[in-house]
N, C-alpha and C. Protein backbone atom coordinates (compact mmCIF):
# COMPACT_ATOMS: atom_id res chain seq x y z
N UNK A 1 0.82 -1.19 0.00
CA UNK A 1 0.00 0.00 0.00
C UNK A 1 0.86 1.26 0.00
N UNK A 2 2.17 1.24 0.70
CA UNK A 2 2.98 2.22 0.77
C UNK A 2 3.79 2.21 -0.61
N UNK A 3 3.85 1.35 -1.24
CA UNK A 3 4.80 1.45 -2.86
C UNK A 3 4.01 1.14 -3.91
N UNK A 4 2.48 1.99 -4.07
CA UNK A 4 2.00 2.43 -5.48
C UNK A 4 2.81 2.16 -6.73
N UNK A 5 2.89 1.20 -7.91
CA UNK A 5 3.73 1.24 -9.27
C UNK A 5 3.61 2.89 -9.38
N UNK A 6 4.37 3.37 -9.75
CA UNK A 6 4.29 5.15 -9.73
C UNK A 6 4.63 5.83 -9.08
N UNK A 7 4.51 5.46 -7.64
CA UNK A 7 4.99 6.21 -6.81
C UNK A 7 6.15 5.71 -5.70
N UNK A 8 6.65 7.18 -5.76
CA UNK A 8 8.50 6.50 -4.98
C UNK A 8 8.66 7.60 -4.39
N UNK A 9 7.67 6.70 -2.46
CA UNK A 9 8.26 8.20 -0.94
C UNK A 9 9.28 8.03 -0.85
N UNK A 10 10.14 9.07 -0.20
CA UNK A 10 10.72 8.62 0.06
C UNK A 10 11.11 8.22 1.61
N UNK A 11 12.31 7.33 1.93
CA UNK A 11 11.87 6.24 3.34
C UNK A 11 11.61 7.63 4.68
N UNK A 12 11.77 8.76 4.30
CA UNK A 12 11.04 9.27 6.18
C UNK A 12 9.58 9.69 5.73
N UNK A 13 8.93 9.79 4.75
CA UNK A 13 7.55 9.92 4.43
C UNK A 13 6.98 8.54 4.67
N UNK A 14 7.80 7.19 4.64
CA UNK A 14 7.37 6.06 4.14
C UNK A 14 6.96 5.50 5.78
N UNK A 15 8.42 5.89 6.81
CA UNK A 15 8.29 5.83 8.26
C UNK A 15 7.04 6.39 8.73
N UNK A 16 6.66 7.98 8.53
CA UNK A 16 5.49 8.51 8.87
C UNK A 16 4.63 7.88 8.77
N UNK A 17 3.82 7.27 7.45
CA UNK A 17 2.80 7.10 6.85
C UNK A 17 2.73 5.42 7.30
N UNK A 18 3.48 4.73 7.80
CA UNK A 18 2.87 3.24 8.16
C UNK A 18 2.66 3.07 9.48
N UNK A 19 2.89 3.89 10.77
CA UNK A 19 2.26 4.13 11.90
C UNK A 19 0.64 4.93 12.06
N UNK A 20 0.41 5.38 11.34
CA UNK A 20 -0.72 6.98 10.57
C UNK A 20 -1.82 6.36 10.94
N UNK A 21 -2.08 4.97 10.79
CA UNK A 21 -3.61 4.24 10.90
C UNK A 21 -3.63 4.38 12.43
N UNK A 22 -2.59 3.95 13.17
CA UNK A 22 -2.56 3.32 14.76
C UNK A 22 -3.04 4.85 15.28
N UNK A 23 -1.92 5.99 15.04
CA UNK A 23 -2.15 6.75 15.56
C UNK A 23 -4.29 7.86 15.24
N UNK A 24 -4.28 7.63 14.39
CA UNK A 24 -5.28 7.85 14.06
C UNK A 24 -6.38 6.72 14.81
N UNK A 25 -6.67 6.15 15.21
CA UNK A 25 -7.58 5.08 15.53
C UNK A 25 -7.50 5.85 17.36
N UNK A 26 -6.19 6.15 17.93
CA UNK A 26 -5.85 6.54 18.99
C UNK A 26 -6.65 8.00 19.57
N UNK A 27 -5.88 8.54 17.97
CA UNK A 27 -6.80 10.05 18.30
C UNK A 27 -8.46 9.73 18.60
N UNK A 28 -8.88 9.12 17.34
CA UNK A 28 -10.74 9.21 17.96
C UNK A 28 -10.76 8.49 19.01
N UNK A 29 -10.09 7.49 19.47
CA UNK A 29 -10.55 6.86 20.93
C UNK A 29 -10.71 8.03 22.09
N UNK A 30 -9.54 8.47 22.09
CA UNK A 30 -9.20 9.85 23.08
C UNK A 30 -10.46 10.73 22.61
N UNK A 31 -10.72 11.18 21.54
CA UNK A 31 -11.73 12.48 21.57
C UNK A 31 -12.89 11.67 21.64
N UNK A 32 -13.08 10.30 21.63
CA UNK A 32 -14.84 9.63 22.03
C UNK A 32 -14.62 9.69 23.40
N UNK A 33 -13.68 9.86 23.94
CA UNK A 33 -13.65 9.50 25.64
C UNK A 33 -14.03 10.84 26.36
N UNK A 34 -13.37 11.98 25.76
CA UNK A 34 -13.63 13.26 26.19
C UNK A 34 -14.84 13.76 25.79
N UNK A 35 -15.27 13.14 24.97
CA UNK A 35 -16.93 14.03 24.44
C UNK A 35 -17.73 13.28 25.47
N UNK A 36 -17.73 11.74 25.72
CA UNK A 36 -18.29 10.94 26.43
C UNK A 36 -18.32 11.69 28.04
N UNK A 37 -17.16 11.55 28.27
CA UNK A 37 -16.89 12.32 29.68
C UNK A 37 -17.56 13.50 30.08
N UNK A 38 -17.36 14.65 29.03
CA UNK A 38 -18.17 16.07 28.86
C UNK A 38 -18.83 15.72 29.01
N UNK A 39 -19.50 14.99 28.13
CA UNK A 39 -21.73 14.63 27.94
C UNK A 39 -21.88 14.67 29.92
N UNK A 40 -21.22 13.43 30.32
CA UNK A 40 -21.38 12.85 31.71
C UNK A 40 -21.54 13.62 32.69
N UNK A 41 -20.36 14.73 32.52
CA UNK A 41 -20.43 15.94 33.66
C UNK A 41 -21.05 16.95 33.41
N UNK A 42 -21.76 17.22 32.31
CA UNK A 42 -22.93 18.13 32.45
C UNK A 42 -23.91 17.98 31.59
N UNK A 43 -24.50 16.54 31.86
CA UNK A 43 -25.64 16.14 32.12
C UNK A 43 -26.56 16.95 33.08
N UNK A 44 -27.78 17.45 32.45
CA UNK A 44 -28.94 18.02 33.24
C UNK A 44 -30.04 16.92 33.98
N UNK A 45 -30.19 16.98 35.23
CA UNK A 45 -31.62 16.64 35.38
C UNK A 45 -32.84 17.48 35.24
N UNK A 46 -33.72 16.62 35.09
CA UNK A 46 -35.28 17.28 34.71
C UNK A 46 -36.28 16.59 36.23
N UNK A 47 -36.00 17.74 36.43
CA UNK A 47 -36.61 17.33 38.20
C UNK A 47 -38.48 17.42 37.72
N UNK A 48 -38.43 18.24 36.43
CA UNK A 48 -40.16 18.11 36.75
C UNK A 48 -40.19 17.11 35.76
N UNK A 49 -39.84 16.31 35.14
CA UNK A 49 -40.15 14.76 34.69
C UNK A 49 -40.31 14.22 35.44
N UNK A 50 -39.09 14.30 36.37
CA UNK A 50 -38.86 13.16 37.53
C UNK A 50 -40.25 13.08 38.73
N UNK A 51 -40.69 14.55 38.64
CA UNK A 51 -42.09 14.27 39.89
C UNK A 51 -43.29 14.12 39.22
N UNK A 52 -43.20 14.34 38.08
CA UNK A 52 -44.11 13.74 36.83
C UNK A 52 -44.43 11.95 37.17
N UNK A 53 -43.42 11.67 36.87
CA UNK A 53 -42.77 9.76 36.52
C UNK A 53 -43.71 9.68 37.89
N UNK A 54 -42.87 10.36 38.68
CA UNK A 54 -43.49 9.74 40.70
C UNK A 54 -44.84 9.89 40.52
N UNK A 55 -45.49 10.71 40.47
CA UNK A 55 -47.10 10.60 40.43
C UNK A 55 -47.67 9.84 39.72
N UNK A 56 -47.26 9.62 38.33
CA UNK A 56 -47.64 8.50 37.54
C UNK A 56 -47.41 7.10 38.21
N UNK A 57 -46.10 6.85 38.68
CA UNK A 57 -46.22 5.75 39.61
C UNK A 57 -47.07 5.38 40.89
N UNK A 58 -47.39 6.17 41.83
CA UNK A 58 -48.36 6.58 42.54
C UNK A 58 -49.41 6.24 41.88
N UNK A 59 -49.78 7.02 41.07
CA UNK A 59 -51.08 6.44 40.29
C UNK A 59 -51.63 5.12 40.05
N UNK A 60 -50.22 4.40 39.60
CA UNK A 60 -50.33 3.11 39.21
C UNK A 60 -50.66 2.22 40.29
N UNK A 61 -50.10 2.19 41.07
CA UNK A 61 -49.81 1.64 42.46
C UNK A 61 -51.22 1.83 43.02
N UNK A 62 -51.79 2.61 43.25
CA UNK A 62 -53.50 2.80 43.71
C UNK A 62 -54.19 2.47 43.05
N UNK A 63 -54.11 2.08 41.80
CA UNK A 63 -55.03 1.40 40.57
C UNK A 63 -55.20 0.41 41.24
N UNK A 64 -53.53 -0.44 41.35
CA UNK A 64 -53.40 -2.08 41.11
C UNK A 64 -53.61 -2.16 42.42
N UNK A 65 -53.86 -1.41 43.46
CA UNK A 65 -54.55 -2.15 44.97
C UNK A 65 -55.62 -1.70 44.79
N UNK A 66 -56.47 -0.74 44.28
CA UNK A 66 -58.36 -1.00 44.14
C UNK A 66 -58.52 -2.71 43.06
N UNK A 67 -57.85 -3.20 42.28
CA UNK A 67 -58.21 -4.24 41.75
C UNK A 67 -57.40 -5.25 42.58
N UNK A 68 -56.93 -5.14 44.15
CA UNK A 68 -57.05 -5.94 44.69
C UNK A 68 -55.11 -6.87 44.84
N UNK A 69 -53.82 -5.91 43.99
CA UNK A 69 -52.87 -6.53 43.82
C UNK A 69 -52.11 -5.94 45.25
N UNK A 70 -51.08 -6.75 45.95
CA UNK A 70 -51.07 -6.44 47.36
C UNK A 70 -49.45 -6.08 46.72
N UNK A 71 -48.80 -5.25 47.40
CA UNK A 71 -47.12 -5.11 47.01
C UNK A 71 -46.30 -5.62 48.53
């Protein structure tokens, strides 16, 4: 892949260019880890979903003991 019929690097372009995949595969690992990380630490909660969800559960829960289900 590095000696194209046609083409002639020469050997410190040739050094560069056959490490290039590794290091590249390295870089996006590192920047998926840091975007990942970012996302993580400022992550929002939604406190009025969250007392939303609770009443809906509540809800549920008083249904299924008028039809008699014991928890």
């Amino acid at each position: 892949a590095l000696a194209p019929p046609g083409l002639r690097l020469p050997a410190p372009y040739r050094q560069a260019l056959l490490p290039l995949p590794v290091y590249l595969l390295v870089a996006f690992g590192c920047y998926s880890l840091a975007t990942v990380g970012y996302r993580l630490a400022t992550f929002n909660d939604c406190e009025e979903a969250a007392a939303e969800l609770q009443e809906h559960i509540s809800a549920a829960r008083e249904d299924l003991r008028r039809r008699g289900l014991r928890f």
